[in-house]
Protein backbone atom coordinates (compact mmCIF):
# COMPACT_ATOMS: atom_id res chain seq x y z
CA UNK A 1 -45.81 -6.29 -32.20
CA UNK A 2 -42.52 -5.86 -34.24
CA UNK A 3 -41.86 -3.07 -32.60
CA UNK A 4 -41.79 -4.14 -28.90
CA UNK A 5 -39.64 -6.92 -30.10
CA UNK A 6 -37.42 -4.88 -31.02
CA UNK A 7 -37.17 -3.18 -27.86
CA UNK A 8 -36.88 -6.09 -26.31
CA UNK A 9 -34.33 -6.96 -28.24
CA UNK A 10 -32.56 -3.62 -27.89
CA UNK A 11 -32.67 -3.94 -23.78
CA UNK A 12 -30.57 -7.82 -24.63
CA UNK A 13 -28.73 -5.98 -27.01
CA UNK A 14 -27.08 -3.61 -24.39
CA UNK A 15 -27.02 -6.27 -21.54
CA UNK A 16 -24.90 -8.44 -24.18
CA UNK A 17 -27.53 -10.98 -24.04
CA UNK A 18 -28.05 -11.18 -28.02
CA UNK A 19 -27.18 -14.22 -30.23
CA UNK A 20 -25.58 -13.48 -33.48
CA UNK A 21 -28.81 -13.82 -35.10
CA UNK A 22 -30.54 -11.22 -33.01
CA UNK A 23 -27.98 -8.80 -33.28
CA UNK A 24 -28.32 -9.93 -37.35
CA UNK A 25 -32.03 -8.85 -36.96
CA UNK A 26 -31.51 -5.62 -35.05
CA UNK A 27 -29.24 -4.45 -37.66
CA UNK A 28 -31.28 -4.97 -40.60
CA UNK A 29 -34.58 -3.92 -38.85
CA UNK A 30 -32.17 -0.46 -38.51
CA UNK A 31 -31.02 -0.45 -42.41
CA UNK A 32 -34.19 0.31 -43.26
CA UNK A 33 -35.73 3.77 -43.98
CA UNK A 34 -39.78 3.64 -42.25
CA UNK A 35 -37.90 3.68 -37.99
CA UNK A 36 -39.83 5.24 -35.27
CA UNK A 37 -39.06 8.40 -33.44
CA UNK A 38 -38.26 6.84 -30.63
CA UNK A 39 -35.91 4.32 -31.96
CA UNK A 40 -34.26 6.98 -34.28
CA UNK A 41 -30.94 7.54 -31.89
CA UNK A 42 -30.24 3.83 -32.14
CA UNK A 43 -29.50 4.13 -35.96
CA UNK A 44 -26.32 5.96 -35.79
CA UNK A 45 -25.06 2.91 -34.05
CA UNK A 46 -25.86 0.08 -36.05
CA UNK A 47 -25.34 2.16 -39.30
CA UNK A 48 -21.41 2.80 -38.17
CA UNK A 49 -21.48 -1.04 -37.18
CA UNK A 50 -22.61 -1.70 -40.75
CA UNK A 51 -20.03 0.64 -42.21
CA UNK A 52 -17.03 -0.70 -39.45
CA UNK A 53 -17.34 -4.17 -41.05
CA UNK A 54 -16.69 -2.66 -44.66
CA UNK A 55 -13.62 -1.14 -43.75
CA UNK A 56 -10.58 -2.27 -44.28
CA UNK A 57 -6.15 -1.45 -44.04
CA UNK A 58 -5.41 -0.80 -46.84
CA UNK A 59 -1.92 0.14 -46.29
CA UNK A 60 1.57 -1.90 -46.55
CA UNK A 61 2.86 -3.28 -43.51
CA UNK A 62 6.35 -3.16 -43.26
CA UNK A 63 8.05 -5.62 -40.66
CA UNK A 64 11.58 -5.42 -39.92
CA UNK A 65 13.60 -8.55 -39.75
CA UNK A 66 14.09 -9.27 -35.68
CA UNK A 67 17.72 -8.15 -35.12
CA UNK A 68 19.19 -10.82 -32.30
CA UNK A 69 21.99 -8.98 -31.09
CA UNK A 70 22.07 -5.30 -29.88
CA UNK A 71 18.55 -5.63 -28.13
CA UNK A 72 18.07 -9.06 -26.46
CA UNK A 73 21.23 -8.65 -25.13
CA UNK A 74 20.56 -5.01 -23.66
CA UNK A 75 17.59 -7.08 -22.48
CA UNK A 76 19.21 -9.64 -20.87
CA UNK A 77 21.54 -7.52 -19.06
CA UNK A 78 19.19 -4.93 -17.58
CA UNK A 79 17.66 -8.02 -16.42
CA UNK A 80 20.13 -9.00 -14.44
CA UNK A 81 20.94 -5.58 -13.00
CA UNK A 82 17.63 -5.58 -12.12
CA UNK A 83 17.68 -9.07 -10.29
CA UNK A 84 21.35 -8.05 -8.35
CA UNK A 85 19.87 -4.60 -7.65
CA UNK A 86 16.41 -6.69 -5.95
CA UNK A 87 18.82 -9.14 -4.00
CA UNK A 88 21.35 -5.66 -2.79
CA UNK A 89 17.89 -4.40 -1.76
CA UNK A 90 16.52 -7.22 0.50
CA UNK A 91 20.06 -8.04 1.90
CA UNK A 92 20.40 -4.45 2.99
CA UNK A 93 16.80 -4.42 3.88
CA UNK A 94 17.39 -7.61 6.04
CA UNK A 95 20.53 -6.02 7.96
CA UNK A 96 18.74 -3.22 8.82
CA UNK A 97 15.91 -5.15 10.05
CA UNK A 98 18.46 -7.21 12.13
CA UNK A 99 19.92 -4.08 13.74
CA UNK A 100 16.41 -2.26 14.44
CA UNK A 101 15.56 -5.53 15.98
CA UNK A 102 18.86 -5.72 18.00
CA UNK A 103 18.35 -2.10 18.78
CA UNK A 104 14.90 -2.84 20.37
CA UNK A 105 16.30 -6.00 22.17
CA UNK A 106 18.67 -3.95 24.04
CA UNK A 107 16.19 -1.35 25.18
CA UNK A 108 14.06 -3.91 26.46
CA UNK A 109 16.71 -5.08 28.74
CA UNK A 110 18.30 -2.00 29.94
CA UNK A 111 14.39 -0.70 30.79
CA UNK A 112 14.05 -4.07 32.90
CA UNK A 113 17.18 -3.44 34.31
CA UNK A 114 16.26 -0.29 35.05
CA UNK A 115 13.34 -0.94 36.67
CA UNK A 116 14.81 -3.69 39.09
CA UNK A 117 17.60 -1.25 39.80
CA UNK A 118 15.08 1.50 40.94
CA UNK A 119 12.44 -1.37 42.62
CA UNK A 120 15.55 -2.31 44.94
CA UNK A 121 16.31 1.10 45.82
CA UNK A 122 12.53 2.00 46.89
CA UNK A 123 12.50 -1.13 48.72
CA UNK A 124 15.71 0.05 51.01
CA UNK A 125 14.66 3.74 51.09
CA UNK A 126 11.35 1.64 52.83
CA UNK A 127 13.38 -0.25 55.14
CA UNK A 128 15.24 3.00 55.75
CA UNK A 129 12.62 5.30 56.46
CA UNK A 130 11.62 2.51 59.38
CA UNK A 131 14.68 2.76 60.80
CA UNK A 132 14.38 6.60 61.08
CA UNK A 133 10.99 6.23 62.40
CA UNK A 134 12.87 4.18 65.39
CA UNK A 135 15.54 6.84 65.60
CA UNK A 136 13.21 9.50 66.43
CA UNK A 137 11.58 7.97 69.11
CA UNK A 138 15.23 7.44 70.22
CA UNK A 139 15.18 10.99 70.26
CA UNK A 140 11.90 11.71 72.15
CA UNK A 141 12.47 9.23 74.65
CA UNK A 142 16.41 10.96 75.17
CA UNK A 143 14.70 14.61 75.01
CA UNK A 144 12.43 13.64 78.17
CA UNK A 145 15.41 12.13 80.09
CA UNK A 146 17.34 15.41 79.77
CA UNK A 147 14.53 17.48 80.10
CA UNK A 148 13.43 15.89 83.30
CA UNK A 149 17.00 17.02 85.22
């Protein structure tokens, strides 16, 4: 009975479902000496929890006294390099934007051009090529006259 509580508890345990009291119990059901086989890999664990609360720094900490000058001013400055540098960025990014985008305008418009230019030319090589078709039955029509003489 204990011991499938224990499992049970061990499967909450490593969901993080435990209260402190659980956890409490798992760790002093795993102090003990008489554990099963089974449960035997699970003492490592709650024997270095045991020891990791006992620990403790035992050495001197030595803060140094916050110096104002020499580093919040470095600070301060790269800052604002860093802020000019962003703004430099986006202005020249903007201009080339702008240009690209003029660029692209004025393709646009020549290719439209373009293509009117060359629509109106096909249209009067049409009209042209009916005029020769009238032309050469100028020229049949004159070729029997002469040939009938």
């Amino acid at each position: 009975m204990e011991l499938d509580k224990i499992e049970r508890l061990l499967e909450k345990y490593f969901e993080a479902d435990t209260t402190v009291a659980e956890e409490k119990l798992l760790q002093r059901y795993f102090s003990k000496d008489d554990i099963p086989e089974n449960l035997q890999q699970y003492v490592a664990l709650f024997k270095f929890m045991d020891n990791a609360k006992e620990e403790r720094f035992s050495k001197e900490v030595v803060l140094e006294p916050e110096t104002r000058g020499a580093g919040n001013s470095l600070y301060k400055w790269m800052s604002i390099a860093a802020a000019v540098m962003l703004m430099f960025g986006v202005y020249l990014g903007k201009n080339y934007y702008d240009e690209k985008e003029l660029e692209q305008q004025q393709a646009l418009y020549a290719y439209n051009e373009t293509k009117k230019a060359l629509d109106m030319l096909s249209h009067n090589m049409e009209r042209g090529t009916e005029k020769i078709g009238y032309l050469n039955e100028f020229v049949v029509a004159k070729e029997k006259i002469y040939n009938k003489k």
